[in-house]
C-alpha atoms as a PDB file:
ATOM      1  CA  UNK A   1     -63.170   1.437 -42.412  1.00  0.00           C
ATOM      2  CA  UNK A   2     -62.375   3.606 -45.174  1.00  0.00           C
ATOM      3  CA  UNK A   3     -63.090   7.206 -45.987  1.00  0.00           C
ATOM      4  CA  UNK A   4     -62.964   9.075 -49.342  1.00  0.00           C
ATOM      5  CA  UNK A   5     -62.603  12.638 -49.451  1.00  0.00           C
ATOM      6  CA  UNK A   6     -62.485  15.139 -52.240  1.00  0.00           C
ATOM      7  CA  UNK A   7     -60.533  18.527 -50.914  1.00  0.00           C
ATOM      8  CA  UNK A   8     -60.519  20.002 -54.003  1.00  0.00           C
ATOM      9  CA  UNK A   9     -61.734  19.445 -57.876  1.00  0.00           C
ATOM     10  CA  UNK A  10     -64.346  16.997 -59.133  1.00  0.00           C
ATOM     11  CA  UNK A  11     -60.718  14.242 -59.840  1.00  0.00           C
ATOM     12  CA  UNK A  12     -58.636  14.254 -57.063  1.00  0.00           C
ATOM     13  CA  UNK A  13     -59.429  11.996 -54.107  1.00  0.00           C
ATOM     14  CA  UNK A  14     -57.733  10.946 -50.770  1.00  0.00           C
ATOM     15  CA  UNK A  15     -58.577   7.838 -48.742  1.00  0.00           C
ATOM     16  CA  UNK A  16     -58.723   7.880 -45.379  1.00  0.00           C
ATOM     17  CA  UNK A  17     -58.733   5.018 -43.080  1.00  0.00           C
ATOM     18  CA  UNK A  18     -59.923   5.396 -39.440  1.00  0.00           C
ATOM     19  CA  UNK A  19     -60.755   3.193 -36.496  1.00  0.00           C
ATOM     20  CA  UNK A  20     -65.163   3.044 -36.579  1.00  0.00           C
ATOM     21  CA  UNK A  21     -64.734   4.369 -32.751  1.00  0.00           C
ATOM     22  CA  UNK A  22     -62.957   7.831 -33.692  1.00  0.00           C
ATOM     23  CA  UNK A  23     -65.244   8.521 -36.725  1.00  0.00           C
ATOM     24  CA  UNK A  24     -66.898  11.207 -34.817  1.00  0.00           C
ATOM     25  CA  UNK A  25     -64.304  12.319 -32.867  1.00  0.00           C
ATOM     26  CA  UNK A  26     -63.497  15.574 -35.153  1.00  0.00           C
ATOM     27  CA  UNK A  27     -65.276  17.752 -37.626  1.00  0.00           C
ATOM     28  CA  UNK A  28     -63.971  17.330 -41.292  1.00  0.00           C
ATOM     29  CA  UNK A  29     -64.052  19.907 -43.658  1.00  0.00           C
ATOM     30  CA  UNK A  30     -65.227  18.176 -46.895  1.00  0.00           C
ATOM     31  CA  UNK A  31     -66.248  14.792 -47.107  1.00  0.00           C
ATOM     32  CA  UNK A  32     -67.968  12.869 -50.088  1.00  0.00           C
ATOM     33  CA  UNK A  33     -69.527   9.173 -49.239  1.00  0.00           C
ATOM     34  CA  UNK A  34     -68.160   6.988 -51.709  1.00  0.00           C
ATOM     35  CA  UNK A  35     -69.278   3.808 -49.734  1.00  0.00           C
ATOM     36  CA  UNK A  36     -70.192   2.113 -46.846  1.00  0.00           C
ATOM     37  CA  UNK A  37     -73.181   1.940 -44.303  1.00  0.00           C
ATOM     38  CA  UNK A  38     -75.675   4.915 -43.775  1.00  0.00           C
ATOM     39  CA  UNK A  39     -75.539   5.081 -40.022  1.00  0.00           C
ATOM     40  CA  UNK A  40     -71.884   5.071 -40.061  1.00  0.00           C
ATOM     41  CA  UNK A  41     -71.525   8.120 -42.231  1.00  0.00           C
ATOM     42  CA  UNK A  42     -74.302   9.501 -40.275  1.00  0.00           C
ATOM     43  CA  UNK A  43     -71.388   9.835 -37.494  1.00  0.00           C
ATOM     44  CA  UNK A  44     -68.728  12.513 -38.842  1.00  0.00           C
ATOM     45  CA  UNK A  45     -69.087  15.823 -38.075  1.00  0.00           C
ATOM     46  CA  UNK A  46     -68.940  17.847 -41.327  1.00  0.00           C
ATOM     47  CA  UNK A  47     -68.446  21.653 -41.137  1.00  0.00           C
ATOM     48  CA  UNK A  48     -66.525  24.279 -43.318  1.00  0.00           C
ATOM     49  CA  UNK A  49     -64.777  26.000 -40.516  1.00  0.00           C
ATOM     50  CA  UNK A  50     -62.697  24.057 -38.394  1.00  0.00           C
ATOM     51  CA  UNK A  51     -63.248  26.028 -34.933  1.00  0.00           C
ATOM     52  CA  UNK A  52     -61.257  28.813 -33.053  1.00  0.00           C
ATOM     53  CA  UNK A  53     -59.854  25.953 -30.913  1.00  0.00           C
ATOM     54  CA  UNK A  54     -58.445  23.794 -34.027  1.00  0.00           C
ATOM     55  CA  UNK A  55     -56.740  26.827 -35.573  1.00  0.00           C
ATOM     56  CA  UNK A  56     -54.951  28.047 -32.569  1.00  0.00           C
ATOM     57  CA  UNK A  57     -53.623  24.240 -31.716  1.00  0.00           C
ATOM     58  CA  UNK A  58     -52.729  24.278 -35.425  1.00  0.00           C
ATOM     59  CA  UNK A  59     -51.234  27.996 -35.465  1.00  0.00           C
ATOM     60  CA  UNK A  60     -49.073  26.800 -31.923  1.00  0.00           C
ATOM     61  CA  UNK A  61     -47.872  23.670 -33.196  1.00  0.00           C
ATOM     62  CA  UNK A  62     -46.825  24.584 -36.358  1.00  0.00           C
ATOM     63  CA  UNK A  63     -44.678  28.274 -34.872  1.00  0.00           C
ATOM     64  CA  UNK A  64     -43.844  26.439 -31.826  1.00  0.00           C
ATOM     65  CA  UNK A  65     -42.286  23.773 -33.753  1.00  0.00           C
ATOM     66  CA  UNK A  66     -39.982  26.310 -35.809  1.00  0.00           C
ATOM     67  CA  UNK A  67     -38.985  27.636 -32.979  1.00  0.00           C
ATOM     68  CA  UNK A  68     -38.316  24.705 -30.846  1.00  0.00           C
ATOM     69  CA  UNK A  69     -36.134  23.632 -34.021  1.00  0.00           C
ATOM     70  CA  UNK A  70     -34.894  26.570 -34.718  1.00  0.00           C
ATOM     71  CA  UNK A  71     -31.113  25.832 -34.304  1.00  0.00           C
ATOM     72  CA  UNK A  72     -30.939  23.192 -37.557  1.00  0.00           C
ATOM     73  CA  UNK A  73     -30.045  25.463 -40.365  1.00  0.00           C
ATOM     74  CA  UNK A  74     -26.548  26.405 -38.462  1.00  0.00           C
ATOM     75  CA  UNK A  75     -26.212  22.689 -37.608  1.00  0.00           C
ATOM     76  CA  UNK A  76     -26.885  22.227 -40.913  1.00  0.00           C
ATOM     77  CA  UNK A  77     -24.557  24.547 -42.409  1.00  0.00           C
ATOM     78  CA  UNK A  78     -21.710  23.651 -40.473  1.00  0.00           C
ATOM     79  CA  UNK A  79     -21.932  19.968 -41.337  1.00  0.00           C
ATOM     80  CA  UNK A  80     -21.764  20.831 -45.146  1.00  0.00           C
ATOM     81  CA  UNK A  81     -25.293  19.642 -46.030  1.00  0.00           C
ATOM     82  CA  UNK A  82     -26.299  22.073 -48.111  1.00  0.00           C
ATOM     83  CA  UNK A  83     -28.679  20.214 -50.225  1.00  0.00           C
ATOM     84  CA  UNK A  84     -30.990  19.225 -46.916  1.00  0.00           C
ATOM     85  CA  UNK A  85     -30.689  23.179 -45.852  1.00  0.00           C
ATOM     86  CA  UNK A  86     -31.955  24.468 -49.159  1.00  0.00           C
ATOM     87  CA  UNK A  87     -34.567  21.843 -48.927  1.00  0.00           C
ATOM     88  CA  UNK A  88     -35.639  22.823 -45.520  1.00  0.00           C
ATOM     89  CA  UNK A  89     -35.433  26.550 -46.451  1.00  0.00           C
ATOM     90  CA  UNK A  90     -38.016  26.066 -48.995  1.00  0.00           C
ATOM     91  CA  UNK A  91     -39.910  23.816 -46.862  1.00  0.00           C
ATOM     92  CA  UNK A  92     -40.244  26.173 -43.980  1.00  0.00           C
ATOM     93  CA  UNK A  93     -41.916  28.561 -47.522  1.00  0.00           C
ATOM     94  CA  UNK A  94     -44.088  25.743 -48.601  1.00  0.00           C
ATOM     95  CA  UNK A  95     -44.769  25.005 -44.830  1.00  0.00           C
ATOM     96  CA  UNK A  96     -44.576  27.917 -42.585  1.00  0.00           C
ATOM     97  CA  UNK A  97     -45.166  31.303 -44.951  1.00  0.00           C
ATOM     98  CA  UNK A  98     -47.660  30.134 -47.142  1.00  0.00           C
ATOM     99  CA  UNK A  99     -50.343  28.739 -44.490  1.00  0.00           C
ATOM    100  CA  UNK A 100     -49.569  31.599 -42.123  1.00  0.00           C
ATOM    101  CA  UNK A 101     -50.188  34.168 -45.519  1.00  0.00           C
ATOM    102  CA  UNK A 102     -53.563  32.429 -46.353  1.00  0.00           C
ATOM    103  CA  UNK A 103     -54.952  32.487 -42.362  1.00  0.00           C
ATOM    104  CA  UNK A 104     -55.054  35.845 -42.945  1.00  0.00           C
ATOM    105  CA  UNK A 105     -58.242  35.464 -44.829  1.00  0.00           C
ATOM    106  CA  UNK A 106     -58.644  31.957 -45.068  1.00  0.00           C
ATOM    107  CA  UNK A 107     -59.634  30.079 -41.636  1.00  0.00           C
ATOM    108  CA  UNK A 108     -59.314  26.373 -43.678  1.00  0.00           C
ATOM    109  CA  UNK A 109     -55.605  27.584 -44.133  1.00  0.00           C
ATOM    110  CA  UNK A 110     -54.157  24.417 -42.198  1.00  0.00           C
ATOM    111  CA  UNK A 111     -57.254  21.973 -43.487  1.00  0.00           C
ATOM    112  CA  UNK A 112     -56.052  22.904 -47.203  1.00  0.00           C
ATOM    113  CA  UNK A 113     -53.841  20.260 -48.885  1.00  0.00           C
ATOM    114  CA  UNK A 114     -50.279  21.673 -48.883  1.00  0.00           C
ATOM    115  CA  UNK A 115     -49.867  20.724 -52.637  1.00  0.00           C
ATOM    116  CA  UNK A 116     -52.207  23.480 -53.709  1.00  0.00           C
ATOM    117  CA  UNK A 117     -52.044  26.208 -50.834  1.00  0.00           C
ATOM    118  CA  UNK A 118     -49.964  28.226 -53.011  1.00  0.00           C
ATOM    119  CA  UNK A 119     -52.240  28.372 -55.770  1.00  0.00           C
ATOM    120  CA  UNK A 120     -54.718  30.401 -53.319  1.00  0.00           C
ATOM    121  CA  UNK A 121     -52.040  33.140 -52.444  1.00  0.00           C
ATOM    122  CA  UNK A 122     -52.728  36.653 -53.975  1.00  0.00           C
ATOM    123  CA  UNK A 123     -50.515  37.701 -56.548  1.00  0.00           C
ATOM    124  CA  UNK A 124     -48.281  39.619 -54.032  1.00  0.00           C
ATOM    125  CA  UNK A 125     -47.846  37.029 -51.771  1.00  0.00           C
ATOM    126  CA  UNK A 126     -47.271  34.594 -54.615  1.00  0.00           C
ATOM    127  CA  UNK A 127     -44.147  37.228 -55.616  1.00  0.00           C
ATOM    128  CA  UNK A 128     -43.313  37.447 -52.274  1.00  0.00           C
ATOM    129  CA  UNK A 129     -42.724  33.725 -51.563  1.00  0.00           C
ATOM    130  CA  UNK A 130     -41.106  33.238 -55.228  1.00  0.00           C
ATOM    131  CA  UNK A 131     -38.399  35.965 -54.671  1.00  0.00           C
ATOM    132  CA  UNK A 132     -37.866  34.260 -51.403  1.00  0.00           C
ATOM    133  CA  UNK A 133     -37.335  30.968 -52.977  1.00  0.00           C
ATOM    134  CA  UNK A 134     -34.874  31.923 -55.640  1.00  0.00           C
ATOM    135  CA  UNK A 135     -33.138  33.820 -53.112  1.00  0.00           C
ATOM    136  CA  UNK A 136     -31.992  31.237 -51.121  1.00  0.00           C
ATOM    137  CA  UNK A 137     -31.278  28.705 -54.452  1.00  0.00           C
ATOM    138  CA  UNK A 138     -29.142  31.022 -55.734  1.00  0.00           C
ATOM    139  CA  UNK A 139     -27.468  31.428 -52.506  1.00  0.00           C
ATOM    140  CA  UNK A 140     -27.010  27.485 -52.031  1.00  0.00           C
ATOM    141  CA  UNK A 141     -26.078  27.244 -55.794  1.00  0.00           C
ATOM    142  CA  UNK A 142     -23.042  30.068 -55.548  1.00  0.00           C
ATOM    143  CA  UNK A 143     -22.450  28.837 -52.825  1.00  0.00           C
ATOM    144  CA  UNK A 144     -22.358  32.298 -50.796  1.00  0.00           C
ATOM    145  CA  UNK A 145     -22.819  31.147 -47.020  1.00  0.00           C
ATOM    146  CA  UNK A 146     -23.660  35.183 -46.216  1.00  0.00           C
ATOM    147  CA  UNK A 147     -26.577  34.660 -48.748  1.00  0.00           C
ATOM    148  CA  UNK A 148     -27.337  31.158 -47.309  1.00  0.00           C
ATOM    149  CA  UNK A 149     -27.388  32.922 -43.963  1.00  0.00           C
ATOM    150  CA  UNK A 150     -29.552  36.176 -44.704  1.00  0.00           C
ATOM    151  CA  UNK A 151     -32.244  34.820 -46.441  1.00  0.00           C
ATOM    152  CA  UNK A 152     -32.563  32.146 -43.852  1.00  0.00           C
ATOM    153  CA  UNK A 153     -33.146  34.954 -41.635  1.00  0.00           C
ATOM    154  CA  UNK A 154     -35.540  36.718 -43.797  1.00  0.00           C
ATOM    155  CA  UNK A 155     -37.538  33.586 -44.421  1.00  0.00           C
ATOM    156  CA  UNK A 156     -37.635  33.239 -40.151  1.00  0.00           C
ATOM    157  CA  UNK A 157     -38.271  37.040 -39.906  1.00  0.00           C
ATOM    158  CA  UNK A 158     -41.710  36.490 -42.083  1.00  0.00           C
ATOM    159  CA  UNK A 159     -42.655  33.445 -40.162  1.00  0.00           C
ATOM    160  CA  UNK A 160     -42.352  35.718 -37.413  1.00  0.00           C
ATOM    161  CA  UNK A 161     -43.892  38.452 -38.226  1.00  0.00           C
ATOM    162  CA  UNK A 162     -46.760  36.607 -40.286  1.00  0.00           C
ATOM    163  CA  UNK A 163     -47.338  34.390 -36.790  1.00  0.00           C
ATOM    164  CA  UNK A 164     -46.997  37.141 -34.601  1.00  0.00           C
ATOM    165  CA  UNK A 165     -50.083  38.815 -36.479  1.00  0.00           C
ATOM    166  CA  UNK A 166     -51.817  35.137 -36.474  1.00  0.00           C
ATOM    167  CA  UNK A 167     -51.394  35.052 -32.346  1.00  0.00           C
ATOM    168  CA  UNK A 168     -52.889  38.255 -32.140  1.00  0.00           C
ATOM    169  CA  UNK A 169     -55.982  37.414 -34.068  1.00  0.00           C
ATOM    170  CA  UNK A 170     -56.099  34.194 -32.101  1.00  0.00           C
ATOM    171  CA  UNK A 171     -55.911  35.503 -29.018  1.00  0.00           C
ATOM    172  CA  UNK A 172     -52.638  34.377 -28.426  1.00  0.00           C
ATOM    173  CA  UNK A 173     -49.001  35.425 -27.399  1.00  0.00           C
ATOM    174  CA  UNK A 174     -45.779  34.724 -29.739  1.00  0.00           C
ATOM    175  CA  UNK A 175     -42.747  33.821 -26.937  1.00  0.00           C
ATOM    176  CA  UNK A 176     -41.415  37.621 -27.018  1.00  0.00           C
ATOM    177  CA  UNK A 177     -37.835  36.326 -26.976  1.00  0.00           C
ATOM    178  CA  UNK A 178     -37.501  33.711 -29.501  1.00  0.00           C
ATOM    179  CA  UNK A 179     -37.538  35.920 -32.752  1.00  0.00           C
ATOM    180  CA  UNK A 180     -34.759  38.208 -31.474  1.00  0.00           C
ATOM    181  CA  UNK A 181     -32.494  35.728 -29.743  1.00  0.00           C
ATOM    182  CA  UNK A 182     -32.715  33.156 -32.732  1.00  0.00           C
ATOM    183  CA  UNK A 183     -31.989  36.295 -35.141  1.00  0.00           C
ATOM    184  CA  UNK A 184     -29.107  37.412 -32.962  1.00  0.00           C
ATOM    185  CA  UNK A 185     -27.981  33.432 -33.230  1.00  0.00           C
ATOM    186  CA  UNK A 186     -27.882  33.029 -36.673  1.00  0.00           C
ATOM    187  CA  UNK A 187     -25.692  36.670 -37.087  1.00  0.00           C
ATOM    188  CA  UNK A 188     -23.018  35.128 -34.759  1.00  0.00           C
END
């Protein structure tokens, strides 16, 4: 069975394919019918706001997974690959800052396609995750492992802070340890 959906403009479309049996399983935040039978569209669950629930599993698995991983950019560093960290630094931006930045006023934050999150940022934040960025490429492109190092732990500082302000709202709690210990880590 496949599913069209338009996210975002009157052009750009994504196709979907899912089993007939999970149709209804979750609500969807946009979807246009492009084809297929009446009753089976009838099924899905549209709605603009994906639920309390769906944020916060969102909100946890994204942090949770930074955290969990949180040890790659020194294993990173120390085996020379300094192309993957500056990719992953800018990544964790793309991935981790910008979402978190928009849930502050935007509950479709995670549902949003990742290509065009940034484009919804104000212009601070937009600044904000731009200095960020050319921080760390200059830093990987002189090579200066100090730079490498601190904006790393700028970049995981803002995840922090913007996540620990996302818990909060959510109901939530941040692990209280993991932002200091991972900080004190990455100064070693």
């Amino acid at each position: 069975f496949g599913m069209g959906c338009l996210p975002e403009g009157p052009v750009k479309r994504d196709v979907f394919f899912e089993k007939r049996s999970a149709i209804g399983a979750r609500t969807r935040p946009a979807v246009k019918r492009l084809w297929g039978p009446e009753a089976t569209f009838a099924q899905l669950k549209v709605g603009d706001d994906p639920g309390d629930a769906a944020i916060r599993f969102a909100l946890e698995t994204l942090v949770l997974g930074f955290l969990q991983g949180g040890t790659w950019p020194v294993r990173m560093l120390a085996r020379g690959q300094i192309n993957t960290f500056l990719f992953n630094e800018i990544l964790l931006i793309e991935t981790g800052i910008i979402p978190l930045m928009l849930l502050e006023r935007d509950r479709r934050a995670f549902n949003r396609n990742m290509f065009t999150r940034a484009k919804l940022l104000t212009p601070g934040q937009s600044a904000e995750c731009a200095r960020l960025t050319d921080r760390i490429t200059i830093a990987v492109r002189s090579g200066d492992r100090d730079g490498m190092r601190d904006t790393h732990v700028a970049i995981f500082r803002r995840i922090c802070s913007l996540a620990r302000a996302a818990f909060d709202r959510f109901g939530m709690e941040l692990p209280p340890r993991a932002e200091p210990e991972l900080a004190a880590l990455y100064n070693r």
